[in-house]
PDB file of N, CA and C in Angstrom:
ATOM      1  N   UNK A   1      65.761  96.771  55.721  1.00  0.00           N
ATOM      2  CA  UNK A   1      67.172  97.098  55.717  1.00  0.00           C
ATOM      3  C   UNK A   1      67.487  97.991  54.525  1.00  0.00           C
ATOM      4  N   UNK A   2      68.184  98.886  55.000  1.00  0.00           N
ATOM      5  CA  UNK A   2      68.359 100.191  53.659  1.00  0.00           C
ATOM      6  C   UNK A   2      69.986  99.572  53.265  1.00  0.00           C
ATOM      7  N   UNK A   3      70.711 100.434  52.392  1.00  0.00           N
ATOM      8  CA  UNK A   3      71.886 100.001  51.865  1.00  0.00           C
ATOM      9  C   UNK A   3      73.682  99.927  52.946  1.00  0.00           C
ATOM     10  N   UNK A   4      73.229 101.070  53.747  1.00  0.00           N
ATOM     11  CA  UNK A   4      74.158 100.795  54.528  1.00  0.00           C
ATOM     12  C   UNK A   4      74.022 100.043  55.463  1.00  0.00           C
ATOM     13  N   UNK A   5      72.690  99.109  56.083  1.00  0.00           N
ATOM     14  CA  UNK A   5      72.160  98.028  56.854  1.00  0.00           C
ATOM     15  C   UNK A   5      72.967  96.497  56.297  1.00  0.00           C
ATOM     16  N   UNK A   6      73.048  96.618  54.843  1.00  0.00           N
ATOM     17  CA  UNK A   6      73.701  95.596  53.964  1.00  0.00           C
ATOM     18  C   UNK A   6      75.499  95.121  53.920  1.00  0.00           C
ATOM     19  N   UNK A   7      75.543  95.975  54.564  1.00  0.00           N
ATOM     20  CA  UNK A   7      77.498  95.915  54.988  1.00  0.00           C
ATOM     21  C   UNK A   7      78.070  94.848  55.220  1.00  0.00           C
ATOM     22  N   UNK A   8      77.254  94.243  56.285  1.00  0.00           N
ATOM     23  CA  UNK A   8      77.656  93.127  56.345  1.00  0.00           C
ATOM     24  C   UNK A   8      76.917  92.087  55.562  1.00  0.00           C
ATOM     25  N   UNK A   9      76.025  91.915  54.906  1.00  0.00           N
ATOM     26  CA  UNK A   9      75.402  91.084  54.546  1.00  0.00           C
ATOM     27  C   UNK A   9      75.999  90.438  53.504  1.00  0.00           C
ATOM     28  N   UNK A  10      75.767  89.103  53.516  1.00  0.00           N
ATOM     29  CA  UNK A  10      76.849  88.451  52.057  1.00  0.00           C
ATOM     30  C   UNK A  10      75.738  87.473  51.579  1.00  0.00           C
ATOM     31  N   UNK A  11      74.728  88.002  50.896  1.00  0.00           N
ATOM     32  CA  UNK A  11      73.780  86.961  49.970  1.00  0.00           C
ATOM     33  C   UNK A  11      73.189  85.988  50.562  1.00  0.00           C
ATOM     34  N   UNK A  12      72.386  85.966  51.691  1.00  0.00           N
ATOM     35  CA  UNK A  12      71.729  84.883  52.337  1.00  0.00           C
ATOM     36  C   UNK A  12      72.438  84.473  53.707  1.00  0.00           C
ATOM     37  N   UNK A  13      73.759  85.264  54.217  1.00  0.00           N
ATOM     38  CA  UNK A  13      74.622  85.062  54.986  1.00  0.00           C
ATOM     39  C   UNK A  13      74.197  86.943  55.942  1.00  0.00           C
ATOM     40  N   UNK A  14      74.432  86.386  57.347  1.00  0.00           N
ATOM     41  CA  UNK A  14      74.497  87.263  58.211  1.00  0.00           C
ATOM     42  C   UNK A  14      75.996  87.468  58.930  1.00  0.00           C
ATOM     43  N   UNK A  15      76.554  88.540  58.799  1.00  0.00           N
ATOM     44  CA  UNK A  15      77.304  88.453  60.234  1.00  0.00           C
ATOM     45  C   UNK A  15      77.238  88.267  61.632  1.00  0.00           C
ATOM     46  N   UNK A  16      77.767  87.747  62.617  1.00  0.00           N
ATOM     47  CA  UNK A  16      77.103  88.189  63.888  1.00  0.00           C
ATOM     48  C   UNK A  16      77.323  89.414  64.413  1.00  0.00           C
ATOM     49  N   UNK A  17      77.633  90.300  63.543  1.00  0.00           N
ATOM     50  CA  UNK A  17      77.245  91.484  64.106  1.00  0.00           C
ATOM     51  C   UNK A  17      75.724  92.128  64.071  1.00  0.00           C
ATOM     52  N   UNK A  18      75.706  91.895  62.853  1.00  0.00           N
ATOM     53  CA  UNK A  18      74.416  92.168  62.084  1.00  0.00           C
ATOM     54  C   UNK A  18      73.624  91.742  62.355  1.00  0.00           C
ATOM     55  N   UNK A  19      73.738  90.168  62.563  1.00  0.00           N
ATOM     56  CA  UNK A  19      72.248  89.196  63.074  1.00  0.00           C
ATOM     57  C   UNK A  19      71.810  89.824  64.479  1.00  0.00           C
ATOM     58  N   UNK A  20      73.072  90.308  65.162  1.00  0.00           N
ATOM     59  CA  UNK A  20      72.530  90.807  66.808  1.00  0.00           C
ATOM     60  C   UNK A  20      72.039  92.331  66.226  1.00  0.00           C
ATOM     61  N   UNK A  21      72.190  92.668  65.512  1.00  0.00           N
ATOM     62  CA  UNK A  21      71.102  94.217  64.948  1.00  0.00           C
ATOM     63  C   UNK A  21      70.026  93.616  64.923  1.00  0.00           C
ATOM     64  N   UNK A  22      69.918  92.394  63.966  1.00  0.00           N
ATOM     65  CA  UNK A  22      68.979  92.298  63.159  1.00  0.00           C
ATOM     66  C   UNK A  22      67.773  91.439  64.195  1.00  0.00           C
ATOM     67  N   UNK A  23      68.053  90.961  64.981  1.00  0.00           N
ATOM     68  CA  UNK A  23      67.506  90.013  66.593  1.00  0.00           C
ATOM     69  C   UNK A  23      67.536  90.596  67.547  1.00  0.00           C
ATOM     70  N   UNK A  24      67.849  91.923  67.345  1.00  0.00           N
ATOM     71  CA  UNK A  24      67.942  92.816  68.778  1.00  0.00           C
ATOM     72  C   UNK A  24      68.782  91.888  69.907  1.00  0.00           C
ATOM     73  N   UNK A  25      69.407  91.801  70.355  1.00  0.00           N
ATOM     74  CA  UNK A  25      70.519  90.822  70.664  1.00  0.00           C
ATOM     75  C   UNK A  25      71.616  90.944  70.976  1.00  0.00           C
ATOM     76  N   UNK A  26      72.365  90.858  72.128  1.00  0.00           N
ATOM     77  CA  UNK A  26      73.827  91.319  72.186  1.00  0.00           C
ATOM     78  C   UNK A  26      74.700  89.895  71.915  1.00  0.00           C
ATOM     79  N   UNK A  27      76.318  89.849  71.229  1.00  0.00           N
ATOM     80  CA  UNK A  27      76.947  88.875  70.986  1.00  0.00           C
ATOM     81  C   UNK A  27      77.183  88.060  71.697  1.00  0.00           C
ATOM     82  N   UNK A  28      76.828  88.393  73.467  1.00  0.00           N
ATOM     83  CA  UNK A  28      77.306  87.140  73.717  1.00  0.00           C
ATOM     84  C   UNK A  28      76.044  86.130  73.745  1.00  0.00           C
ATOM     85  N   UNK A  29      74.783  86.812  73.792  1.00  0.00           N
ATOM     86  CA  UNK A  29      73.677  85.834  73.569  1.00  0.00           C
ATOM     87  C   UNK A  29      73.738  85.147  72.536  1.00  0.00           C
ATOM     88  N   UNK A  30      73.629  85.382  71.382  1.00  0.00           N
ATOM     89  CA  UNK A  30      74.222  85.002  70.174  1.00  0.00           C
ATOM     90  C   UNK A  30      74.998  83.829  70.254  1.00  0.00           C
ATOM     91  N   UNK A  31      76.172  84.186  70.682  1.00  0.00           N
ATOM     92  CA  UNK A  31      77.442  82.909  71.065  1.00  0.00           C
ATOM     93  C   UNK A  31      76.796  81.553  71.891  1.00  0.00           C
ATOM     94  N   UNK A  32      76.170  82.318  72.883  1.00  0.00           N
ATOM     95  CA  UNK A  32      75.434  81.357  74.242  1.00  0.00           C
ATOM     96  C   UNK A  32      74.600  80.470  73.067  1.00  0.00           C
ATOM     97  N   UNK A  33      74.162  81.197  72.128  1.00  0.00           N
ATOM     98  CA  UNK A  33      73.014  80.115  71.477  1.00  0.00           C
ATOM     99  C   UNK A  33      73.326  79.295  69.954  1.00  0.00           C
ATOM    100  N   UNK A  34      74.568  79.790  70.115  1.00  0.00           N
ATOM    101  CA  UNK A  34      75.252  78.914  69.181  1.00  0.00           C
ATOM    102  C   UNK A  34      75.737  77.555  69.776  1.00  0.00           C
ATOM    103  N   UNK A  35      76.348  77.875  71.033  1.00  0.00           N
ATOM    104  CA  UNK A  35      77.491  77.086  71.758  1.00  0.00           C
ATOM    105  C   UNK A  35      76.070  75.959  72.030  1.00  0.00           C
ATOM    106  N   UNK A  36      75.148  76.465  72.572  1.00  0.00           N
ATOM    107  CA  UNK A  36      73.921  75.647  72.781  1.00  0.00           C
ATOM    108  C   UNK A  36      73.297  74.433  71.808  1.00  0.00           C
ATOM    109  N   UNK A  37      73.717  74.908  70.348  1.00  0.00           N
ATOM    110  CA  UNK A  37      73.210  74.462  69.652  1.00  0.00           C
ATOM    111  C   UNK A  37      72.303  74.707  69.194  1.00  0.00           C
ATOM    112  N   UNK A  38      71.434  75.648  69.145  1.00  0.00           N
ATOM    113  CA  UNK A  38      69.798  76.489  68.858  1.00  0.00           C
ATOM    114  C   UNK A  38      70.205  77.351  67.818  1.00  0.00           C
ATOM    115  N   UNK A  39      71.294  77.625  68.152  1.00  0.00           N
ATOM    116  CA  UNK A  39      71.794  78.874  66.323  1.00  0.00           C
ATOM    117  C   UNK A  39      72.479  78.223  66.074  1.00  0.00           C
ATOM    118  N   UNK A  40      72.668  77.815  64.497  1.00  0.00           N
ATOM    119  CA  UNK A  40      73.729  77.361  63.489  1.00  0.00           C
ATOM    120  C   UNK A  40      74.789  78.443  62.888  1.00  0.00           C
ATOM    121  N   UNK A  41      75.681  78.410  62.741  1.00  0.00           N
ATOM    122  CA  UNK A  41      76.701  79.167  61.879  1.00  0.00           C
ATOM    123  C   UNK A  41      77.505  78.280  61.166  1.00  0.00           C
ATOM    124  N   UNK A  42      78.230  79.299  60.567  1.00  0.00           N
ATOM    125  CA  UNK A  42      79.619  78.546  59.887  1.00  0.00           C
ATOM    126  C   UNK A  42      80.452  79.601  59.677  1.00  0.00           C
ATOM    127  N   UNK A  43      81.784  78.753  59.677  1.00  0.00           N
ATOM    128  CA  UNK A  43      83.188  79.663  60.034  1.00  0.00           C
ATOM    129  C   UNK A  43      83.459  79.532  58.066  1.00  0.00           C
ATOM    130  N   UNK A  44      83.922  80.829  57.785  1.00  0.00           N
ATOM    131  CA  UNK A  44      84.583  81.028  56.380  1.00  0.00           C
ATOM    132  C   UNK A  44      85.593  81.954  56.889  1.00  0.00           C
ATOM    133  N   UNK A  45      86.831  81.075  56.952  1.00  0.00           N
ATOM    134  CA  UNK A  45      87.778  81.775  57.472  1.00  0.00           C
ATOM    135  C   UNK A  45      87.843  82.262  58.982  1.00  0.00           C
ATOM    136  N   UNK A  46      88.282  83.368  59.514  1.00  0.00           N
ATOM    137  CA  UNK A  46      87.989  84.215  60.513  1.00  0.00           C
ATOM    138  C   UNK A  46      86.426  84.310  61.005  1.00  0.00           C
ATOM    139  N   UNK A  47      85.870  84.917  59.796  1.00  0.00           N
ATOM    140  CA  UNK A  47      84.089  84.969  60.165  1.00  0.00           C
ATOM    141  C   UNK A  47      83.407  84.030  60.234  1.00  0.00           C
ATOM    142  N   UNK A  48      82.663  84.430  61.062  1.00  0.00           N
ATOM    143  CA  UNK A  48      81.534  83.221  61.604  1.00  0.00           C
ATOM    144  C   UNK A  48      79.807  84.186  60.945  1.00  0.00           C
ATOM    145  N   UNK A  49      79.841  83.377  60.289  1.00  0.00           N
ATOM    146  CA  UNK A  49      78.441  83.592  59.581  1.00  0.00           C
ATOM    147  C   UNK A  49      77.192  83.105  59.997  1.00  0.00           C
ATOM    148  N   UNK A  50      76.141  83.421  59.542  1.00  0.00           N
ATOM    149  CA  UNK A  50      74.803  82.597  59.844  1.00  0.00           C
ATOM    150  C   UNK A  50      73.800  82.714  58.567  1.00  0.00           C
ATOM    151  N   UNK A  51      73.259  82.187  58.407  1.00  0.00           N
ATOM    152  CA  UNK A  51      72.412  81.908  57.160  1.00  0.00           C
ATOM    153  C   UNK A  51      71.070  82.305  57.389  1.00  0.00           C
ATOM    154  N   UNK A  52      70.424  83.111  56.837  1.00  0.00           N
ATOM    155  CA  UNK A  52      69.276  83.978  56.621  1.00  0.00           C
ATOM    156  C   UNK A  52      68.136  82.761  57.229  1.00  0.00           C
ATOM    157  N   UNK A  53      67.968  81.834  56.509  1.00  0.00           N
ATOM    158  CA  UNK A  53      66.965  80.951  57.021  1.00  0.00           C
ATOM    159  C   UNK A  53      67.327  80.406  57.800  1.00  0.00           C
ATOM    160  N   UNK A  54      68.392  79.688  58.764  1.00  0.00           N
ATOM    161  CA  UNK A  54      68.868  79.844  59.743  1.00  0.00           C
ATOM    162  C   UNK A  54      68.357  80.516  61.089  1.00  0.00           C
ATOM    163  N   UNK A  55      68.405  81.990  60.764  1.00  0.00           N
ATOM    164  CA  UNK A  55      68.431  83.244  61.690  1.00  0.00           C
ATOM    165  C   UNK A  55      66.799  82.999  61.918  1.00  0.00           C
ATOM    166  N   UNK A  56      65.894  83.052  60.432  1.00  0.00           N
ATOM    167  CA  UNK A  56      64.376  82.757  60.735  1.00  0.00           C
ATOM    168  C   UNK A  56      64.430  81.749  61.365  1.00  0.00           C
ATOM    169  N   UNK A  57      64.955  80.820  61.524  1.00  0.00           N
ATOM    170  CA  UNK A  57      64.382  79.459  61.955  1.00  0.00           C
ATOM    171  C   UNK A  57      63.925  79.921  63.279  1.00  0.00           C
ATOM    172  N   UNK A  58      65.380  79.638  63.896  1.00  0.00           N
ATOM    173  CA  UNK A  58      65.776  80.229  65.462  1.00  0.00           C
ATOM    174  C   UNK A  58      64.645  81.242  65.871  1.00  0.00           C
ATOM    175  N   UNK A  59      64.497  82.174  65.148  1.00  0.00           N
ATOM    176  CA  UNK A  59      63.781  83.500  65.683  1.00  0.00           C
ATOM    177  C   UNK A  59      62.235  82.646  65.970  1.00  0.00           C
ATOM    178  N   UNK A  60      61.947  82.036  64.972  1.00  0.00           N
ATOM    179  CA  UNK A  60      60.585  81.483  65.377  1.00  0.00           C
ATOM    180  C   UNK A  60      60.331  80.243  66.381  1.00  0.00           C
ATOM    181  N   UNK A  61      61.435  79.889  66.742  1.00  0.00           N
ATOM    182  CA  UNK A  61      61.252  78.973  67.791  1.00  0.00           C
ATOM    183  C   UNK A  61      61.229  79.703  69.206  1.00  0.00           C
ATOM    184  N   UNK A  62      61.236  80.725  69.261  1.00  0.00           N
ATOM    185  CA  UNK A  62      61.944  81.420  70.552  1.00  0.00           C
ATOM    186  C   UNK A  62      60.256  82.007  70.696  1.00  0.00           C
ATOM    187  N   UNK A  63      60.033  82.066  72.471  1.00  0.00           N
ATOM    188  CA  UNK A  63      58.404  82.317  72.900  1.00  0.00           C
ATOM    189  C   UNK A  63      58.086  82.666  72.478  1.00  0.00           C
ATOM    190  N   UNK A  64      56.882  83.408  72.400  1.00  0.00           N
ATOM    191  CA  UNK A  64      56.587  85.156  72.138  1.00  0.00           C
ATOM    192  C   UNK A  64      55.237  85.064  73.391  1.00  0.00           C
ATOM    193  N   UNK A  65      55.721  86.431  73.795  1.00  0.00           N
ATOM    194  CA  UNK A  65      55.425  86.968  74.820  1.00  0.00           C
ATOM    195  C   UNK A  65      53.445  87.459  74.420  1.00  0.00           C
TER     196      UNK A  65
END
């Protein structure tokens, strides 16, 4: 991630905008796998965040092809 990749980034925190950059991923999958329970977030305010180790977790539980 270069500096303008970092926009959203808040110190160990993802946006879900960003995390679906960063997971190749569109939001509503994202949502689907929150609502699921398989992605964690947290609401600060308005935004709904996700936590860097978090995002790894998830990513490594998911198949691989």
């Amino acid at each position: 991630m270069n500096a303008q990749d970092l926009s959203g980034y808040f110190g160990g925190l993802f946006t879900v905008r960003d995390f679906c950059r960063w997971a190749s991923i569109g939001r509503t999958f994202a949502y689907a796998e929150m609502k699921a329970g398989r992605l964690s977030a947290r609401k600060v305010g308005r935004r709904t965040l996700i936590p860097m180790n978090e995002a790894r977790r998830w990513l490594s539980t998911l198949p691989s092809r």
